[in-house]
Every structure is written in C-alpha cells, then in structure tokens.
Protein backbone atom coordinates (compact mmCIF):
# COMPACT_ATOMS: atom_id res chain seq x y z
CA UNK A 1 0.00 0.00 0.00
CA UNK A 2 1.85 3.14 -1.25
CA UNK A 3 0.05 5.40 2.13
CA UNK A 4 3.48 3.43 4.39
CA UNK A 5 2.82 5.61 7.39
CA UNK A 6 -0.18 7.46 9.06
CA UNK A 7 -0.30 9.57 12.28
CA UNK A 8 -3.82 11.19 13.39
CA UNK A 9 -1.69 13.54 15.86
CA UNK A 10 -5.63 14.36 16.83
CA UNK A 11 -8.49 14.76 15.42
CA UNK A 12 -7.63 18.05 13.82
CA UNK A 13 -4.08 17.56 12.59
CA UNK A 14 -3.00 14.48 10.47
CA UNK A 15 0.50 13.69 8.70
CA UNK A 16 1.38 10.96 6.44
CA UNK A 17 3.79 9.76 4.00
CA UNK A 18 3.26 8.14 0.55
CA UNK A 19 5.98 5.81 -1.24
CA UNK A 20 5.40 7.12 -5.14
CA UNK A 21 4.81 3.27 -7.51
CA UNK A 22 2.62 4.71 -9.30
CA UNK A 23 2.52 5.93 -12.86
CA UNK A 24 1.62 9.48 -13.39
CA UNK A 25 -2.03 8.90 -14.54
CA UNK A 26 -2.74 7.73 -11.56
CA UNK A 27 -2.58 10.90 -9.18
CA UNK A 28 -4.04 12.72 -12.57
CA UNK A 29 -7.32 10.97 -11.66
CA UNK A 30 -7.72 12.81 -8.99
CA UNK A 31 -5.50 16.28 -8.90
CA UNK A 32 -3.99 18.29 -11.13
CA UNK A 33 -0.64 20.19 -10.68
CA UNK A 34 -0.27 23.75 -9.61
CA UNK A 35 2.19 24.54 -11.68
CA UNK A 36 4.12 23.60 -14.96
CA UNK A 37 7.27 20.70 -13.92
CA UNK A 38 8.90 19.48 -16.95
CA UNK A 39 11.01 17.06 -15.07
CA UNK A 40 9.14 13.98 -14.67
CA UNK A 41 10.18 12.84 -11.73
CA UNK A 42 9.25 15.78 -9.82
CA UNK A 43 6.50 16.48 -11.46
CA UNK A 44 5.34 12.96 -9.92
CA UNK A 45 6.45 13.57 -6.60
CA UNK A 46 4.41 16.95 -7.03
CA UNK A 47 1.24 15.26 -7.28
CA UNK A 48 1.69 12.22 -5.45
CA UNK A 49 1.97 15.46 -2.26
CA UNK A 50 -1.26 16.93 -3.53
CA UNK A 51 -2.70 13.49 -3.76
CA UNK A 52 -1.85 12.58 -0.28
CA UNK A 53 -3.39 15.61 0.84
CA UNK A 54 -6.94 14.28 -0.05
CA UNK A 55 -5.80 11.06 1.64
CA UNK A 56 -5.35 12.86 4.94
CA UNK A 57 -8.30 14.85 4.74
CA UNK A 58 -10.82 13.98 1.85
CA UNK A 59 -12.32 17.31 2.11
CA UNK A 60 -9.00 19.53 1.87
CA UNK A 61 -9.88 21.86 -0.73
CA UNK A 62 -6.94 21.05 -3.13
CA UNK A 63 -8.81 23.27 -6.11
CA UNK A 64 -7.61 26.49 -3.90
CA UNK A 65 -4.31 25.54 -3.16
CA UNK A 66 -2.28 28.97 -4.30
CA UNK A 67 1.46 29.55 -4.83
CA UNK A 68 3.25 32.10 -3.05
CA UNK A 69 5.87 34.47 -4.73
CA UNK A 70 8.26 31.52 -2.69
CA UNK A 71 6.71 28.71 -4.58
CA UNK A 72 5.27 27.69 -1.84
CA UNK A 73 2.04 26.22 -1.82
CA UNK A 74 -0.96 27.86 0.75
CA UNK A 75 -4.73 28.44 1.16
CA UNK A 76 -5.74 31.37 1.69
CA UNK A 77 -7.83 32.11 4.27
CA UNK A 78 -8.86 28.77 4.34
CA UNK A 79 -9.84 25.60 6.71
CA UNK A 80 -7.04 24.31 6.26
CA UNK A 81 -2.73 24.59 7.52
CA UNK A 82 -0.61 22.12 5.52
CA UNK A 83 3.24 21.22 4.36
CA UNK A 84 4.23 19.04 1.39
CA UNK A 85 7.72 17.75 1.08
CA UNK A 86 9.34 15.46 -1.28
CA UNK A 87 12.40 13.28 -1.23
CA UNK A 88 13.38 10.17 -3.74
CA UNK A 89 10.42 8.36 -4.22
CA UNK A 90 8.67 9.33 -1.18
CA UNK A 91 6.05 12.32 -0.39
CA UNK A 92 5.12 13.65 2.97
CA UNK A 93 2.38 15.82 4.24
CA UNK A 94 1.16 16.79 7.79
CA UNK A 95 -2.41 19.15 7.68
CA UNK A 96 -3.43 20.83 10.54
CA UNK A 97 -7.14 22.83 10.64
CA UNK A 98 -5.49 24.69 13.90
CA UNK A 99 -1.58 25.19 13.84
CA UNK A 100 0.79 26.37 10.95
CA UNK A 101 2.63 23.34 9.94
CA UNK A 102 6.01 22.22 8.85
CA UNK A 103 7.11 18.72 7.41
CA UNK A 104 10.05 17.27 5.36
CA UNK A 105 11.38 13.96 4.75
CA UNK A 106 15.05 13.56 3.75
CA UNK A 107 16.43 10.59 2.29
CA UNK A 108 19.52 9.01 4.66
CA UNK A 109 23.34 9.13 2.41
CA UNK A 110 26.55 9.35 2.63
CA UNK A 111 26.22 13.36 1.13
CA UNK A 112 25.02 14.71 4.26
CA UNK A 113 28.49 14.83 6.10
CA UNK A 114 30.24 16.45 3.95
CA UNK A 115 27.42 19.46 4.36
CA UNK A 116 27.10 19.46 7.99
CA UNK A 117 29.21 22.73 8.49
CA UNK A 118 26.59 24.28 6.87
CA UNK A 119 24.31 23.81 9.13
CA UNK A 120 25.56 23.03 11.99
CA UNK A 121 27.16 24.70 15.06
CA UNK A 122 29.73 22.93 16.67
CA UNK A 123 27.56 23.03 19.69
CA UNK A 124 24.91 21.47 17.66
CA UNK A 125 27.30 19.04 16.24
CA UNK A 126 28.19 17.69 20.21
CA UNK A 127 24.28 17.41 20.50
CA UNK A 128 23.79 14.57 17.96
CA UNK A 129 25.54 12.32 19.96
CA UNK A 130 22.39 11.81 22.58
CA UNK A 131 20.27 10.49 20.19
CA UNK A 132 20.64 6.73 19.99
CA UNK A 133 21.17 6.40 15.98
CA UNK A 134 24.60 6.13 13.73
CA UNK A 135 26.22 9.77 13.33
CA UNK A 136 24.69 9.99 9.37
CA UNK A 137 21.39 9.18 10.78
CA UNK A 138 21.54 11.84 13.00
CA UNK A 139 22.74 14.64 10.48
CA UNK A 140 20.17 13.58 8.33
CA UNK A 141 17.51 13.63 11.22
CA UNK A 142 19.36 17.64 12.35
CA UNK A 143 18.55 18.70 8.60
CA UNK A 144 15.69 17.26 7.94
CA UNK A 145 14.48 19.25 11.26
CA UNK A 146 15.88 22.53 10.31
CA UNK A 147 14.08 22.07 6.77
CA UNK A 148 10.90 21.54 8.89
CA UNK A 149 11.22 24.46 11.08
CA UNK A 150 12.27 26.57 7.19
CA UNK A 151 9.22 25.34 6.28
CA UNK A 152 6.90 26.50 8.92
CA UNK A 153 8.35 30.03 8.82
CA UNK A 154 7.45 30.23 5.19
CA UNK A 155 9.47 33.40 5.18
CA UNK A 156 12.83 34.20 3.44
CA UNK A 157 16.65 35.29 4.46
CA UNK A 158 16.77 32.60 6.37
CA UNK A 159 20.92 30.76 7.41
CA UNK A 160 20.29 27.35 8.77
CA UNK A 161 23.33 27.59 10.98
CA UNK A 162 22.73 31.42 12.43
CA UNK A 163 18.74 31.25 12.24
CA UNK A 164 17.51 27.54 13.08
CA UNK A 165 19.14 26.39 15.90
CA UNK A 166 18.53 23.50 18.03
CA UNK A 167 19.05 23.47 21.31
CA UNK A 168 17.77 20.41 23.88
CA UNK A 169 17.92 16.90 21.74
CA UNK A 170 15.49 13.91 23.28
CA UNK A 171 14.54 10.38 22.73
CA UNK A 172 11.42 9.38 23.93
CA UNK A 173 9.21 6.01 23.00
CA UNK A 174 11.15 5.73 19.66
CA UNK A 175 10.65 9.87 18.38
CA UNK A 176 13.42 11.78 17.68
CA UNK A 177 12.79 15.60 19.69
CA UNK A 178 13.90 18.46 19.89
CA UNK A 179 13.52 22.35 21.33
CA UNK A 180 14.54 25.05 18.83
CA UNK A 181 14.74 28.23 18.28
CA UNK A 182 14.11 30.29 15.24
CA UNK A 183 15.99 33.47 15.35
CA UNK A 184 14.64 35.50 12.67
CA UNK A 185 13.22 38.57 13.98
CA UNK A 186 11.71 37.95 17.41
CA UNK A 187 13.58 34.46 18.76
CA UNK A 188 10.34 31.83 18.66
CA UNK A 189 11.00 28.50 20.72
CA UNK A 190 9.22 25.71 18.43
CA UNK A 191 8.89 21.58 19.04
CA UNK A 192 10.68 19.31 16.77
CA UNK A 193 9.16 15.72 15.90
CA UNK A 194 11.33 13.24 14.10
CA UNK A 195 11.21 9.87 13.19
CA UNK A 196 13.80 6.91 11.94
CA UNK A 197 12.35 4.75 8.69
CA UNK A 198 14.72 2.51 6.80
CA UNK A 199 16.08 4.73 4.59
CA UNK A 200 14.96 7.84 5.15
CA UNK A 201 13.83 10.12 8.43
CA UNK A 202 10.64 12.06 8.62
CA UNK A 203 9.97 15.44 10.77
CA UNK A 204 7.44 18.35 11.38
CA UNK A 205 6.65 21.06 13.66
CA UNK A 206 3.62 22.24 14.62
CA UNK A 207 2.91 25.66 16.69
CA UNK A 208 1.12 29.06 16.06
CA UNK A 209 2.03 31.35 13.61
C-alpha cells in the first residue's frame, strides 16, 4: 500500500507519507498540478503530495491551493494549515485545521556529512551524539528538522546555521525531539518531531504562527 505511514496527531491535525509506484495517470485521476514541472520525476512527486493531501483529509480543498511568490504552496484564508515535502520516491504531508505546519522527509546518504558545516554549530554538532542512531542518521535527522522548522516560517533570508538552531535533543518512545529556536526577527522557541524509517527520516513542527 503506497500510504506506508499514518499519524492522526488528533483529530484536527493528520500527517502521512506516501511511497510514489505509481505511474503518473494515476494521481491525474484525482488532482492536477499547480504549476508547470517538466522534469518527470518531480512532477510525480508533485502530485503524489497533492494526492496525499486528499488522503489525509478527503475534504482539503486542493482546487484552492495557491502559490506564493516563494513557490510555496498555501490556502488562503482557508480551513485548512498544511506542508508538502518530497524526497526520492517518497512524499510527505502533515495538515493541521489549527496550527501552521512544517514537514520534510530527507532521504539518509553518505552526502550529508560532507554538508554538515553548513548547518551546523559545533555546539549542535556535540548534540547529535544523545540520540541513539549512527552519526549519518543523525545529520540527516538535524537537517531534515531545520528544513521543517524553514518550512513553517514560510518566510525568506533565512541561514540554517545562524537562524535555526537547536538546542535540547530527546529520545522518547522511539521519536526523535527536539527544542529550537528560530531566530529570525523575534527568537520563537518551536517543538521538533522526528522519526527513523529505513532509509529515510521524517519530521514536522507544529505551533502558532
């Protein structure tokens, strides 16, 4: 079943990811895309998010769905928060009909060490070793959180290493946490969810904009 994880956080927020099989005409049955991709790949993994949006929440009103001059996708002024990410061949989304939302999934590789000055402190770095995973699984998981806090900000300007910075780093019942703070503008503290999949690590934030 392509829909290979499902979380009802509550009965208002939902988040899910989808493992793309399918041929393009199938997520055309049911959305179109928002925009003109002429890579096919990503133009896949562009629908299979919208697609799993409706899974979530059949009613989400996917005809409104609006780009921002960022690309990313919103509704305005509608029932609805949401965050679509894409990596390889998987898609996640997390919906809220309360809090502003953030999501990403990042595929786990090699890549991701030779980038972690980047985006990491060396404070941050020390952090990583509390969490009870191999060193590349726990870059990935620091990224893939950062990306999810990016994500919830919507806004732009933004340096991973001097804006998003994480601070206390748990492990509790098998999810990855952590408390952050985004420094852009007014510091905001925000609570990062991750979790550990073979192959890849998925992670969101939700909070009040």
């Amino acid at each position: 079943m392509p829909l290979v994880y499902q979380q009802d956080i509550n009965d208002e927020c939902r988040l899910g990811v989808w493992q793309i099989s399918e041929a393009e005409d199938f997520f055309l049955q049911k959305v179109a895309p928002i925009r003109q991709i002429s890579h096919p790949h990503k133009r896949i993994q562009h629908l299979a998010g919208r697609y799993l949006l409706l899974e979530l929440f059949p009613d989400f009103p996917i005809d409104l769905v609006m780009l921002a001059d960022t690309r990313r996708p919103f509704l305005p002024g509608g029932p609805f928060h949401f965050s679509v990410s894409h990596g390889g061949d998987f898609a996640a989304a997390l919906v809220s009909r309360k809090f502003r939302a953030g999501v990403d999934v990042e595929l786990i590789g090699p890549r991701i060490q030779s980038l972690q000055h980047k985006f990491l402190s060396n404070h941050e770095s020390l952090l990583l070793d509390q969490w009870p995973c191999s060193r590349m699984q726990a870059l990935t998981m620091a990224w893939s959180m950062k990306e999810s806090m990016f994500k919830w900000n919507a806004g732009s300007g933004i340096d991973f290493r001097q804006h998003l910075q994480l601070k206390e780093l748990h492990h509790v019942n098998g999810y990855y946490k952590a408390d952050a703070v985004l420094k852009k503008d007014a510091p905001r503290h925000l609570p990062l969810h991750g979790l550990l999949f073979p192959g890849f690590a998925l992670t969101w934030v939700l909070a009040n904009g």
